[in-house]
PDB file of N, CA and C in Angstrom:
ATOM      1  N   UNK A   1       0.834  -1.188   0.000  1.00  0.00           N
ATOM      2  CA  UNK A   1       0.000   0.000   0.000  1.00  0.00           C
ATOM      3  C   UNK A   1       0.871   1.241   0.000  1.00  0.00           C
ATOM      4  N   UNK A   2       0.468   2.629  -0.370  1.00  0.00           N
ATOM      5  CA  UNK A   2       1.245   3.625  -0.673  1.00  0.00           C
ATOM      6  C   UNK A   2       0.798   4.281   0.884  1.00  0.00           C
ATOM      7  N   UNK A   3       1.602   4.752   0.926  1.00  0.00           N
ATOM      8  CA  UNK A   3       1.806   6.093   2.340  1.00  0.00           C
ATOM      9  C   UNK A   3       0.497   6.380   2.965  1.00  0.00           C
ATOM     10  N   UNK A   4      -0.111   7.091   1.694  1.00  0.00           N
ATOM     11  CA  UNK A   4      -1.272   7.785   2.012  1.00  0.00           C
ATOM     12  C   UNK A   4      -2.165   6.824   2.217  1.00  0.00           C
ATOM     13  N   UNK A   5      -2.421   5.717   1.735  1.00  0.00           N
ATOM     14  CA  UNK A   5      -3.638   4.699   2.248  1.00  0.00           C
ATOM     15  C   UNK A   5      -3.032   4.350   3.350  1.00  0.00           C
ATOM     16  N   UNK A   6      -1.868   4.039   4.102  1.00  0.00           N
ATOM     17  CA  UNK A   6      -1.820   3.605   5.428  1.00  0.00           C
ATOM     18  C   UNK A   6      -2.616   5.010   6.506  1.00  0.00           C
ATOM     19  N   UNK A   7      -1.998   5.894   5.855  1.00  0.00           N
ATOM     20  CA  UNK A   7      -2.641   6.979   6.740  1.00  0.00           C
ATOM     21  C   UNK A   7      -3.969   7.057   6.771  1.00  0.00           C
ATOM     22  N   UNK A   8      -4.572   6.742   5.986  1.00  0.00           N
ATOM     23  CA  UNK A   8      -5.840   7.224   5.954  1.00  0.00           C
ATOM     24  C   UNK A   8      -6.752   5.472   6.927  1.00  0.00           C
ATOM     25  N   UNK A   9      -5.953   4.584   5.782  1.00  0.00           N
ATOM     26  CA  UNK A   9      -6.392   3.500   7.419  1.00  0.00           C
ATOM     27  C   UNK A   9      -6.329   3.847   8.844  1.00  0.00           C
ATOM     28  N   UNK A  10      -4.871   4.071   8.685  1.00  0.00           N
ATOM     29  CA  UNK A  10      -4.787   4.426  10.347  1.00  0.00           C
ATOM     30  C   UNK A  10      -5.563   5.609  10.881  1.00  0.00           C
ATOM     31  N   UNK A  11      -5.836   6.464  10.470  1.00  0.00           N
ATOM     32  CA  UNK A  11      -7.018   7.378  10.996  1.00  0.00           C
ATOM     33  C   UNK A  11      -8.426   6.721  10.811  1.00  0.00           C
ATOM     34  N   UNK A  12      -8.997   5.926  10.163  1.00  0.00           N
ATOM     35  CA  UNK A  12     -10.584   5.227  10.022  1.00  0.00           C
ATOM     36  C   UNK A  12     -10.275   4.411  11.910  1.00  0.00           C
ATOM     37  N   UNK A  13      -9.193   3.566  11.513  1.00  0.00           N
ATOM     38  CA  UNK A  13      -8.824   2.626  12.772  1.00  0.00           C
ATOM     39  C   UNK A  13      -9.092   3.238  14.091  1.00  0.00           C
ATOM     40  N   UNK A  14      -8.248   4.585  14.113  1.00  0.00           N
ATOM     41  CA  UNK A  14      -8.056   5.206  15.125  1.00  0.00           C
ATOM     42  C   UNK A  14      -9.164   5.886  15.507  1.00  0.00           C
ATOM     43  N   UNK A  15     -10.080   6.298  14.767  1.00  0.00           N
ATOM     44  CA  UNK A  15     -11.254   7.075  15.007  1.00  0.00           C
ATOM     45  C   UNK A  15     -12.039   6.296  15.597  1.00  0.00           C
ATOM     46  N   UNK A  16     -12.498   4.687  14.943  1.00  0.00           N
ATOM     47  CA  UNK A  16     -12.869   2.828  15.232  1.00  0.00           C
ATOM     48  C   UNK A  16     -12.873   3.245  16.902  1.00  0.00           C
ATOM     49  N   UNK A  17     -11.611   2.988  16.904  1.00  0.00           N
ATOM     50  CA  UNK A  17     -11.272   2.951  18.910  1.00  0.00           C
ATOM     51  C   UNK A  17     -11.522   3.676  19.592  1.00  0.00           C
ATOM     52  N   UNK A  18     -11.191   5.299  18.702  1.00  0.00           N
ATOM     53  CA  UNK A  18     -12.196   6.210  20.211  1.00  0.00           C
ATOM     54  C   UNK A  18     -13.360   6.010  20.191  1.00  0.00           C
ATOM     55  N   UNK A  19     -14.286   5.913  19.361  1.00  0.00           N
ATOM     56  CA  UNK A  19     -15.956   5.663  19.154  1.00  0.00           C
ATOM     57  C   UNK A  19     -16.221   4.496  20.489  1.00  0.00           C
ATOM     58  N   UNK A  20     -15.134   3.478  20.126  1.00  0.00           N
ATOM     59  CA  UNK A  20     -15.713   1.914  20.202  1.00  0.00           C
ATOM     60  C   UNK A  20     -15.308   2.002  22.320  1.00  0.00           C
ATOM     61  N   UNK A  21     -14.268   3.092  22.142  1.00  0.00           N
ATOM     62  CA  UNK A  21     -13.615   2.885  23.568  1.00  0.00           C
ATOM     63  C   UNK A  21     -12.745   2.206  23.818  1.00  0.00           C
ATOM     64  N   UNK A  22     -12.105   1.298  22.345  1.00  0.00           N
ATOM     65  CA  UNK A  22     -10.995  -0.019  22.110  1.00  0.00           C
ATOM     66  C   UNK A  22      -9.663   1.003  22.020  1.00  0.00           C
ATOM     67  N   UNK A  23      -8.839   0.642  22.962  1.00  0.00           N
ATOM     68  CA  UNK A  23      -7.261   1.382  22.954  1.00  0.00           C
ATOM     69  C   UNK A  23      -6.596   0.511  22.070  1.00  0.00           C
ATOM     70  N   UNK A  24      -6.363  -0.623  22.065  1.00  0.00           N
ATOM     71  CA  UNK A  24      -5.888  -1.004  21.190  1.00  0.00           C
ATOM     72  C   UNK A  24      -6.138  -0.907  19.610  1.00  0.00           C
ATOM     73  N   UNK A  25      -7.315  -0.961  19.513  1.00  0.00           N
ATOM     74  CA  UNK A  25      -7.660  -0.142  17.656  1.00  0.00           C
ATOM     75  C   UNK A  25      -6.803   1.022  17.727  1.00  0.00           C
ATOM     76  N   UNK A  26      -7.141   1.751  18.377  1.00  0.00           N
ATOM     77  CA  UNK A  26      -6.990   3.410  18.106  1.00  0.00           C
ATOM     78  C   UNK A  26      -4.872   3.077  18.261  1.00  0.00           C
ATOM     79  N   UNK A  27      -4.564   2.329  19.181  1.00  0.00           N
ATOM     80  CA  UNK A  27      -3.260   2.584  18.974  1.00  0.00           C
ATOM     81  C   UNK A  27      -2.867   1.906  17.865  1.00  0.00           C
ATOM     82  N   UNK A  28      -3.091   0.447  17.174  1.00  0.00           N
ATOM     83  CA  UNK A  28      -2.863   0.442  15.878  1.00  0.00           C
ATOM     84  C   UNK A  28      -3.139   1.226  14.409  1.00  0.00           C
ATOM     85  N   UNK A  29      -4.363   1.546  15.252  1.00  0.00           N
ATOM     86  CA  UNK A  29      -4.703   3.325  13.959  1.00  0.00           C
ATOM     87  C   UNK A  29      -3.335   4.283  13.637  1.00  0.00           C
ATOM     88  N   UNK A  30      -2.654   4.555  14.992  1.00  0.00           N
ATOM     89  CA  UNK A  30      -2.145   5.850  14.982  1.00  0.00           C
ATOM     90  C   UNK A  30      -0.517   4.817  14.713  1.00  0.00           C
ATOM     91  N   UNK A  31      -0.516   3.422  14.778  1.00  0.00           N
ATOM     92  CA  UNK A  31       0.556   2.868  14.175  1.00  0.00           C
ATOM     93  C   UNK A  31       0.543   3.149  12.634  1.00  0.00           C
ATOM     94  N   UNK A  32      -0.338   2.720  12.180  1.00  0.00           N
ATOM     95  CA  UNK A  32      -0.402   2.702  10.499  1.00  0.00           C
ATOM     96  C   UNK A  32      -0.082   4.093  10.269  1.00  0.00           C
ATOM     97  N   UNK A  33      -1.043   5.360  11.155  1.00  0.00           N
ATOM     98  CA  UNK A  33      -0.462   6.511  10.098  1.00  0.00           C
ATOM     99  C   UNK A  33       0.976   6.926  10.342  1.00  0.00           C
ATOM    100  N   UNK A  34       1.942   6.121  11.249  1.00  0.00           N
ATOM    101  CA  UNK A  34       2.909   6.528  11.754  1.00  0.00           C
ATOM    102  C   UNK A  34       4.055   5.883  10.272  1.00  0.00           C
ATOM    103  N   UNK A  35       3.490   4.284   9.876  1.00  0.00           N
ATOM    104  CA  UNK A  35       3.730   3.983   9.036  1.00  0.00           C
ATOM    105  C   UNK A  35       3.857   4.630   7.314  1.00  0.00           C
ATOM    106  N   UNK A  36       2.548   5.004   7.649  1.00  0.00           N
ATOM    107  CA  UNK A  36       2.455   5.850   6.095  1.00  0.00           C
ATOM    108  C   UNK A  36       3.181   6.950   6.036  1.00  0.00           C
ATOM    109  N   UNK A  37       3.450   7.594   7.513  1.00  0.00           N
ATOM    110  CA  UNK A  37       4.598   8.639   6.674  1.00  0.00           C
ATOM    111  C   UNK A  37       5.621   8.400   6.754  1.00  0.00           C
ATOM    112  N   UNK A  38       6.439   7.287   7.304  1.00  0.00           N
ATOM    113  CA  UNK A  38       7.624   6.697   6.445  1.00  0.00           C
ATOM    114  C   UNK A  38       7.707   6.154   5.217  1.00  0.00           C
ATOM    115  N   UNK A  39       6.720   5.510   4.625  1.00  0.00           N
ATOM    116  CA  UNK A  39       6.241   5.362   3.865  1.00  0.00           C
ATOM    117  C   UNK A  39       6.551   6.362   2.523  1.00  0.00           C
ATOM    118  N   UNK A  40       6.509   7.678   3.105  1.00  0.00           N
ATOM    119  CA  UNK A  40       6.040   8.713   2.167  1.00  0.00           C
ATOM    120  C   UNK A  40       7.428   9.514   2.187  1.00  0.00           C
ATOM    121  N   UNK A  41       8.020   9.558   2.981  1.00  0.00           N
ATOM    122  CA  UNK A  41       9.049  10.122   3.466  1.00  0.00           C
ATOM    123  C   UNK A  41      10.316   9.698   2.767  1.00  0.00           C
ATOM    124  N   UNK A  42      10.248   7.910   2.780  1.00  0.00           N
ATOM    125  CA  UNK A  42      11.208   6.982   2.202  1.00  0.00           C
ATOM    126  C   UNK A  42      10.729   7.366   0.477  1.00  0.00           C
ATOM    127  N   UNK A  43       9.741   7.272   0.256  1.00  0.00           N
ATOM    128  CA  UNK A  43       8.889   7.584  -1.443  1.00  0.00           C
ATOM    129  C   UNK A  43      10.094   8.953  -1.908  1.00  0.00           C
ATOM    130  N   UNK A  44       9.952   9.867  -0.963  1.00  0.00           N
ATOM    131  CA  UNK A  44      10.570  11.277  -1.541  1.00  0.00           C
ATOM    132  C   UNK A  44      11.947  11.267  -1.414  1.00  0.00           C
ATOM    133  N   UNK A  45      12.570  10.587  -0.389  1.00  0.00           N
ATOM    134  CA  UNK A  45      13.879  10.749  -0.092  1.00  0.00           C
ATOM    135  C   UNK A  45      14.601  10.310  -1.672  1.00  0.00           C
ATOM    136  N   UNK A  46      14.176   9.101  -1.650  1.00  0.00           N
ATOM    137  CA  UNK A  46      14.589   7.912  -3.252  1.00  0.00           C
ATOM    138  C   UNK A  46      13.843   9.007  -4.682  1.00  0.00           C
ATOM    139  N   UNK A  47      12.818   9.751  -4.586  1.00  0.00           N
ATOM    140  CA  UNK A  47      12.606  10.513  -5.368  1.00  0.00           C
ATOM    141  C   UNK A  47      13.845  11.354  -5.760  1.00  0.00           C
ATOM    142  N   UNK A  48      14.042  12.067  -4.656  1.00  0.00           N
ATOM    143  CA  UNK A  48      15.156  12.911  -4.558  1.00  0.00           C
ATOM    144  C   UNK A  48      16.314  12.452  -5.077  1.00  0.00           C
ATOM    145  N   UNK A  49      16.634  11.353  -4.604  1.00  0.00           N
ATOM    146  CA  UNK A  49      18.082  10.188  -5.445  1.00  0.00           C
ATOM    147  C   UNK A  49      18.056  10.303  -6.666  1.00  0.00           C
ATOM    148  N   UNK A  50      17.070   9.668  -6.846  1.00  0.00           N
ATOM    149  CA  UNK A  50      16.494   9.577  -8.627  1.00  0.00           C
ATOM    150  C   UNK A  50      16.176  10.411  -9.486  1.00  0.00           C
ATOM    151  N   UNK A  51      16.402  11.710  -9.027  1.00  0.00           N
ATOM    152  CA  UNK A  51      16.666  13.220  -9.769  1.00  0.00           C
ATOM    153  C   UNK A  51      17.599  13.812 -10.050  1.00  0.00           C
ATOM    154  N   UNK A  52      18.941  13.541  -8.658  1.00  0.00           N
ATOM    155  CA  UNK A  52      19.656  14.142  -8.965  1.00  0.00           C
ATOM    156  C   UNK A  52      20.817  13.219  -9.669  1.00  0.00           C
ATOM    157  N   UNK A  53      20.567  11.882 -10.060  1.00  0.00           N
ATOM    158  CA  UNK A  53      21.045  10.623 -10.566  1.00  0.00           C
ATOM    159  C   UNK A  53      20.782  11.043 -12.253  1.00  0.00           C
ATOM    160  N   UNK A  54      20.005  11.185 -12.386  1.00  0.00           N
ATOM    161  CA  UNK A  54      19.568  11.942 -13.984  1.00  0.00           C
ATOM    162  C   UNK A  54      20.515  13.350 -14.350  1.00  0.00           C
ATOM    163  N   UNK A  55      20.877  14.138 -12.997  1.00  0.00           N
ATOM    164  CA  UNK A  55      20.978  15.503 -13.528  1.00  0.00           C
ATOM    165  C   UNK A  55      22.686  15.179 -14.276  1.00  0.00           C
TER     166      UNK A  55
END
């Protein structure tokens, strides 16, 4: 999955657990979006590689 769908899981998840009162949802929620922005982070860093690898 790309960055942004972990994030956006992990916020549905996390929202899941406060509603539900489940700590554990909500802390795997706020795992995934923790995920997606490495995710996204690692995406740009290697972007960045791969630009200046061309120049």
């Amino acid at each position: 999955m790309s960055g942004k769908t972990d994030i956006v899981k992990g916020r549905i998840k996390e929202a899941g657990g406060v509603l539900t009162g489940n700590d554990q949802m909500r802390n795997r929620g706020k795992l995934d979006q923790a995920v997606g922005r490495v995710k996204q982070a690692a995406t740009k860093a290697g972007d960045k590689v791969a630009k200046r690898m061309r120049k």
